[in-house]
Every structure is written in structure tokens, then in C-alpha cells.
Protein backbone atom coordinates (compact mmCIF):
# COMPACT_ATOMS: atom_id res chain seq x y z
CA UNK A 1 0.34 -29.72 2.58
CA UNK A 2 -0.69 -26.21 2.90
CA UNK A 3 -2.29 -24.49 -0.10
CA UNK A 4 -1.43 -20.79 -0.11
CA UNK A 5 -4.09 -19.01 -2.12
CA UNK A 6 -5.63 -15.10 -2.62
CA UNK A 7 -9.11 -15.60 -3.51
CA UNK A 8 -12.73 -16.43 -2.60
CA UNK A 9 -13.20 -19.16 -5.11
CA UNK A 10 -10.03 -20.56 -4.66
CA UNK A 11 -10.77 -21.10 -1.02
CA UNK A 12 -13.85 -22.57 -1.23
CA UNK A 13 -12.89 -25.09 -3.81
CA UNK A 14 -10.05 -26.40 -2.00
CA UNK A 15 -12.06 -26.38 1.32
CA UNK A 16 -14.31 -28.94 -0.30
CA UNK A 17 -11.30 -30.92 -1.38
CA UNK A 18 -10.70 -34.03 0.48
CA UNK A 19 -7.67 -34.39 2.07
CA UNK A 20 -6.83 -30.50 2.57
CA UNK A 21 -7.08 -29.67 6.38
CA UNK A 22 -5.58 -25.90 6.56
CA UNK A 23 -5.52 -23.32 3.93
CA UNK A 24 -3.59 -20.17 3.84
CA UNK A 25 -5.09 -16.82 2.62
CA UNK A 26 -2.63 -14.65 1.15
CA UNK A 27 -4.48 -11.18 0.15
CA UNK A 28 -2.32 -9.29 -2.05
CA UNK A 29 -4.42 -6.96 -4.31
CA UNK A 30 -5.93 -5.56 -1.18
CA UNK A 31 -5.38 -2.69 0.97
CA UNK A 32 -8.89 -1.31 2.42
CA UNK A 33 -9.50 -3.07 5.48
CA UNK A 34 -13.57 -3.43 5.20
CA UNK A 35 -12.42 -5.45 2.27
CA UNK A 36 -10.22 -7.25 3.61
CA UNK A 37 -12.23 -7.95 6.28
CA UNK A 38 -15.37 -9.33 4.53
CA UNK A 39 -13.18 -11.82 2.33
CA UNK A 40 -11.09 -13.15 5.37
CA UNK A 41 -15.16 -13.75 7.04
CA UNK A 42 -16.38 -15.43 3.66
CA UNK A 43 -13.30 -17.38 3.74
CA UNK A 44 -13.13 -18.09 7.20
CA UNK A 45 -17.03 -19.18 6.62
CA UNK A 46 -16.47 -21.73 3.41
CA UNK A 47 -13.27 -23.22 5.50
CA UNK A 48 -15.25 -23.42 9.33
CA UNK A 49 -18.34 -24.81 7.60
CA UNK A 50 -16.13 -27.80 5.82
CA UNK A 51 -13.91 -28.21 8.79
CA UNK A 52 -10.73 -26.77 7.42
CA UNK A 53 -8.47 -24.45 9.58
CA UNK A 54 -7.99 -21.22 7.80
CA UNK A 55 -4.85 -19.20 8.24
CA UNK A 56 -4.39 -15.52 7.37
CA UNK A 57 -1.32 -14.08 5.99
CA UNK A 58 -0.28 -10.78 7.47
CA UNK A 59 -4.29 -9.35 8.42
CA UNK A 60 -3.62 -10.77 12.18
CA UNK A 61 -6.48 -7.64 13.09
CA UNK A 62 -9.04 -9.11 10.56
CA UNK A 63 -8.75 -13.07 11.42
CA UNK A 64 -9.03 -12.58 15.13
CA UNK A 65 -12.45 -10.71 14.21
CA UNK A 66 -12.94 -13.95 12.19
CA UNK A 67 -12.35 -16.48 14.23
CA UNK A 68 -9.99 -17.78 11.74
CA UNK A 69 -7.68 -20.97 13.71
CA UNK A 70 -4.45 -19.02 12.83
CA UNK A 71 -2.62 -16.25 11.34
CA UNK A 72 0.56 -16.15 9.24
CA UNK A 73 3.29 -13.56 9.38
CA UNK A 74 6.87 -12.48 7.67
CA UNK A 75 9.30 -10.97 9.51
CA UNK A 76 8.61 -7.30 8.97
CA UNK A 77 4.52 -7.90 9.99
CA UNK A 78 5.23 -10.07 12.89
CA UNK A 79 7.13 -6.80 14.44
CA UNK A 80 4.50 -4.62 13.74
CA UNK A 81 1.68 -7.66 15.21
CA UNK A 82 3.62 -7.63 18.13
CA UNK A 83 4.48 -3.83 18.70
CA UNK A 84 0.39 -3.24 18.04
CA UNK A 85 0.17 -5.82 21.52
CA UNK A 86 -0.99 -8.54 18.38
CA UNK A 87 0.83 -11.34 19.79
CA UNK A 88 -0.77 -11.17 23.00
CA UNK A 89 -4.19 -10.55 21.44
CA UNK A 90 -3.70 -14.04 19.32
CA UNK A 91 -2.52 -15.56 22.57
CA UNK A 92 -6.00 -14.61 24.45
CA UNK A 93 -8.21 -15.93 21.27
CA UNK A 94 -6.27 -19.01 21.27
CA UNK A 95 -5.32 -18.44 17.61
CA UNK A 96 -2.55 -20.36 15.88
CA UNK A 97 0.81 -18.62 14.50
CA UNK A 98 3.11 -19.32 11.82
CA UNK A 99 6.21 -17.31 11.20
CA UNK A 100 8.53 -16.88 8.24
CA UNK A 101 11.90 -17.12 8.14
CA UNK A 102 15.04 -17.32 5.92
CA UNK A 103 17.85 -16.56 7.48
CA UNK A 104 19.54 -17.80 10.56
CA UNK A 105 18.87 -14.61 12.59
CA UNK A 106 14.82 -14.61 11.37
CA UNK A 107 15.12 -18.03 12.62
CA UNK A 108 16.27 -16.32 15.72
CA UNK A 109 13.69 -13.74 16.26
CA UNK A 110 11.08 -16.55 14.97
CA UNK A 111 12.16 -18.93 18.23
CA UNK A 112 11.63 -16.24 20.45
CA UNK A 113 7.98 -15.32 20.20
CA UNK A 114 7.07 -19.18 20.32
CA UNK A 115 5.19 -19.46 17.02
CA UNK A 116 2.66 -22.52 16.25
CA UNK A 117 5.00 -23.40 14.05
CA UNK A 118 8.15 -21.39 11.89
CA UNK A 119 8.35 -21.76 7.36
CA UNK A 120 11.64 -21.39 5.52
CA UNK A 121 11.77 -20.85 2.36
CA UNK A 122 12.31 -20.49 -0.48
CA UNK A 123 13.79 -24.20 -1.03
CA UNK A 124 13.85 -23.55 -4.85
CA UNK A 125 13.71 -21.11 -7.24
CA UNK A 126 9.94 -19.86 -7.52
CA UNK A 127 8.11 -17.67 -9.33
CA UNK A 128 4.93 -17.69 -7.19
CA UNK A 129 7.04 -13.94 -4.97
CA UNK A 130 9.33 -11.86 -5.39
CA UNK A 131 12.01 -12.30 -3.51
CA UNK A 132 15.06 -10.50 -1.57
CA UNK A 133 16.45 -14.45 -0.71
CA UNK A 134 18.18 -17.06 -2.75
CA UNK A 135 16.61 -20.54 -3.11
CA UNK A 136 17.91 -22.35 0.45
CA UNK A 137 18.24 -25.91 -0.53
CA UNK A 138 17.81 -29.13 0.92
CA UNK A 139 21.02 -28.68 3.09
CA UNK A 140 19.24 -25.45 4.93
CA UNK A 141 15.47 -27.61 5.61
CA UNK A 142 17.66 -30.16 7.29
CA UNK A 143 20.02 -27.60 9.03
CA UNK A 144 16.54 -25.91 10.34
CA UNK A 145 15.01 -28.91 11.24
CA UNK A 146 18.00 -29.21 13.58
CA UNK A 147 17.51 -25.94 15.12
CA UNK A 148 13.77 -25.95 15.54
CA UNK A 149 12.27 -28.08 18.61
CA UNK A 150 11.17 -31.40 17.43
CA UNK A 151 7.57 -30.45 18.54
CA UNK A 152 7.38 -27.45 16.42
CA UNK A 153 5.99 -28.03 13.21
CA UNK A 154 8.53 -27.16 10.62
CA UNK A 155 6.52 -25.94 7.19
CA UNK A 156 8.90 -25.37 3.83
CA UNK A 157 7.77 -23.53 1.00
CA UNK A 158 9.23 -22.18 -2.75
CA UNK A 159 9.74 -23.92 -5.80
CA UNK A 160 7.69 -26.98 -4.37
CA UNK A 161 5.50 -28.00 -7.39
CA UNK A 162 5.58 -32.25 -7.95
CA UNK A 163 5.51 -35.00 -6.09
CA UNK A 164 9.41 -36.04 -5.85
CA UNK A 165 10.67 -31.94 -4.50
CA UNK A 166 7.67 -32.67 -1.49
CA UNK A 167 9.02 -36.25 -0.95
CA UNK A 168 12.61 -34.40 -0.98
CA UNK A 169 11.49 -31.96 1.40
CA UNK A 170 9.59 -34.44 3.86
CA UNK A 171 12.64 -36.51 3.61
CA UNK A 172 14.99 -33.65 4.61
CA UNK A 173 12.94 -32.54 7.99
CA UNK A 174 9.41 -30.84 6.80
CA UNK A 175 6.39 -31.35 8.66
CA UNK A 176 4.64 -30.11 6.00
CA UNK A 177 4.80 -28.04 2.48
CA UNK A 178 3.22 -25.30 1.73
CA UNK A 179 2.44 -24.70 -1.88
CA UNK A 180 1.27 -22.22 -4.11
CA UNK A 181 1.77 -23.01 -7.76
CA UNK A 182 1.30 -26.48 -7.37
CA UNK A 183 -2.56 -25.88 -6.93
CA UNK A 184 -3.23 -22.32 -8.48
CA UNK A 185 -1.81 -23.56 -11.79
CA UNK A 186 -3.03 -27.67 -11.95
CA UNK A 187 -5.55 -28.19 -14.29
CA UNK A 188 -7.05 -30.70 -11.69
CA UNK A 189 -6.57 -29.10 -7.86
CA UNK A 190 -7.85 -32.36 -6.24
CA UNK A 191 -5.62 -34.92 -7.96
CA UNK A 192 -2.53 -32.67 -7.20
CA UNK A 193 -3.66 -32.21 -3.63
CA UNK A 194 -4.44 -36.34 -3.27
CA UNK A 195 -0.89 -36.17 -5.14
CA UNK A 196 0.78 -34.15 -2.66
């Protein structure tokens, strides 16, 4: 699995948990970069120090100066990564990168820059984001699993928040799920993760 959270505390809690190896940071209540910068370096700290890999959503500028292991884009950030020369500058650090997609033609675009590996979502209906896409269903994560090279890890996210929709999901073609709710909202982070 890959927990998607946006805080300090949530970070370090599931970096201690056993069986997590990645986390995503997903800063949304953010927008001055010295701030940014000194929570992706805490972050990048808790998750180093317990051997998890830490991937940044969008702030490709503040997890290179990091060291984070990877960086996480949509569609309308990995343009401007890669018109700011960001692509190449994750390339030279040896960072990790994930892409979004959820449409054929992001799919497209996605294939093209070579990513660590390319999400698709949402699979269900979520409330986690907002957003401009209908739920894709199981029929889609096996239709992408077709199109994506069998060494790229596939990751699917949206709506994913028990047991049986992850099994569903594996089942269908994911290499992995990445969840939000699922571990933000458990009363007991560690059971769902050993769970999941």
C-alpha cells in the first residue's frame, strides 16, 4: 500500500508502522515554499531515519533539496516539472517518479516521460479530492494494466477503504494501492495498514 497523508504527525506515525515501506506527502494547506520546505525535510527525516521511502506530491523543487526517494505528480505539475528542466533534475538525483493519470491520453503523456511508475484513479467514488473524473472501475485498472509495461509498477487509488476493494484491485492488475481514507480516518492506523 501507499498511505497518502498531509501532515507531520501523520508521517511519523505511519513511518514507525511496521509493514509501511513508502509514504506519500500530499501538502495541501500550503503555499510558502520555506514552509513547505521545512515539513517535506522533517518528513523526509522521520521516514529516512525508519527506512521508509518518502514521496512528495507536486513540491518536485523541495524533495530533491530533501533527498526524498521520489516525487509524485498530476498531469498539470508534471508539465510544469518538466518545462522548469524538473524531469531531468530528478533524473541526475536519481529520484523516483510517479505520475497520475485518468484518462487514456494522460496515460499517453504519462508513458512518454518514463515515470517510476503511473496511478489511475479514481477506482471508486471518494471523498478524500475533488474531482473533474468519474470513478473508473475495475474494467479501466485491468484495461491499464494492459497498456502499462509489465515492469512498471501500476499504483490505483480512490474509493479504496477495506480489505475486499484492495483484494479487488490487486486482483484486477495493481501493483499496489494507494490510500488515503483508509488510514487518516481508522481508529487504529496499524491494524488497517497490517489489514491492507
Amino acid at each position: 500500500i501507499l498511505p497518502i497523508v498531509d501532515t507531520v504527525e501523520q508521517v511519523k506515525r505511519l513511518s514507525q508502522t511496521p509493514g509501511v515501506t513508502d509514504i506519500q506527502l500530499r501538502i495541501k494547506d500550503a503555499t510558502d515554499s520555506d514552509k513547505i520546505t521545512e515539513r517535506v525535510q522533517i518528513c523526509q527525516e522521520y521516514c529516512k531515519s525508519n527506512g521508509v521511502n518518502l514521496w512528495v506530491n507536486d513540491f518536485w523543487e523541495e524533495a530533491i533539496e530533501a533527498n526524498c526517494f521520489g516525487v509524485h505528480v498530476g498531469q498539470e505539475d508534471l508539465l510544469k516539472c518538466a518545462l522548469a528542466g524538473g524531469l531531468d533534475r530528478l533524473k541526475e538525483n536519481r529520484m523516483a517518479l510517479g505520475v497520475s493519470t485518468h484518462s487514456y491520453g494522460e496515460l499517453a503523456v504519462a508513458l512518454g516521460v518514463q515515470p517510476t511508475y503511473i496511478s489511475m484513479g479514481p477506482v471508486f467514488a471518494t471523498s478524500s479530492k475533488t474531482l473533474e473524473f468519474d470513478p473508473q472501475g475495475l474494467d479501466t485498472v485491468r484495461k491499464w494494466r494492459q497498456l502499462i509495461p509489465p515492469t512498471m509498477p501500476f499504483v490505483t487509488i480512490g474509493g479504496i477503504n477495506d480489505v475486499e476493494l484492495a483484494r479487488e484491485n490487486r486482483e484486477a492488475g495493481a501493483d499496489c494501492i494507494a490510500v488515503i481514507s483508509a488510514i487518516t480516518k481508522s481508529n487504529d492506523a496499524a491494524a488497517s495498514v497490517k489489514d491492507l
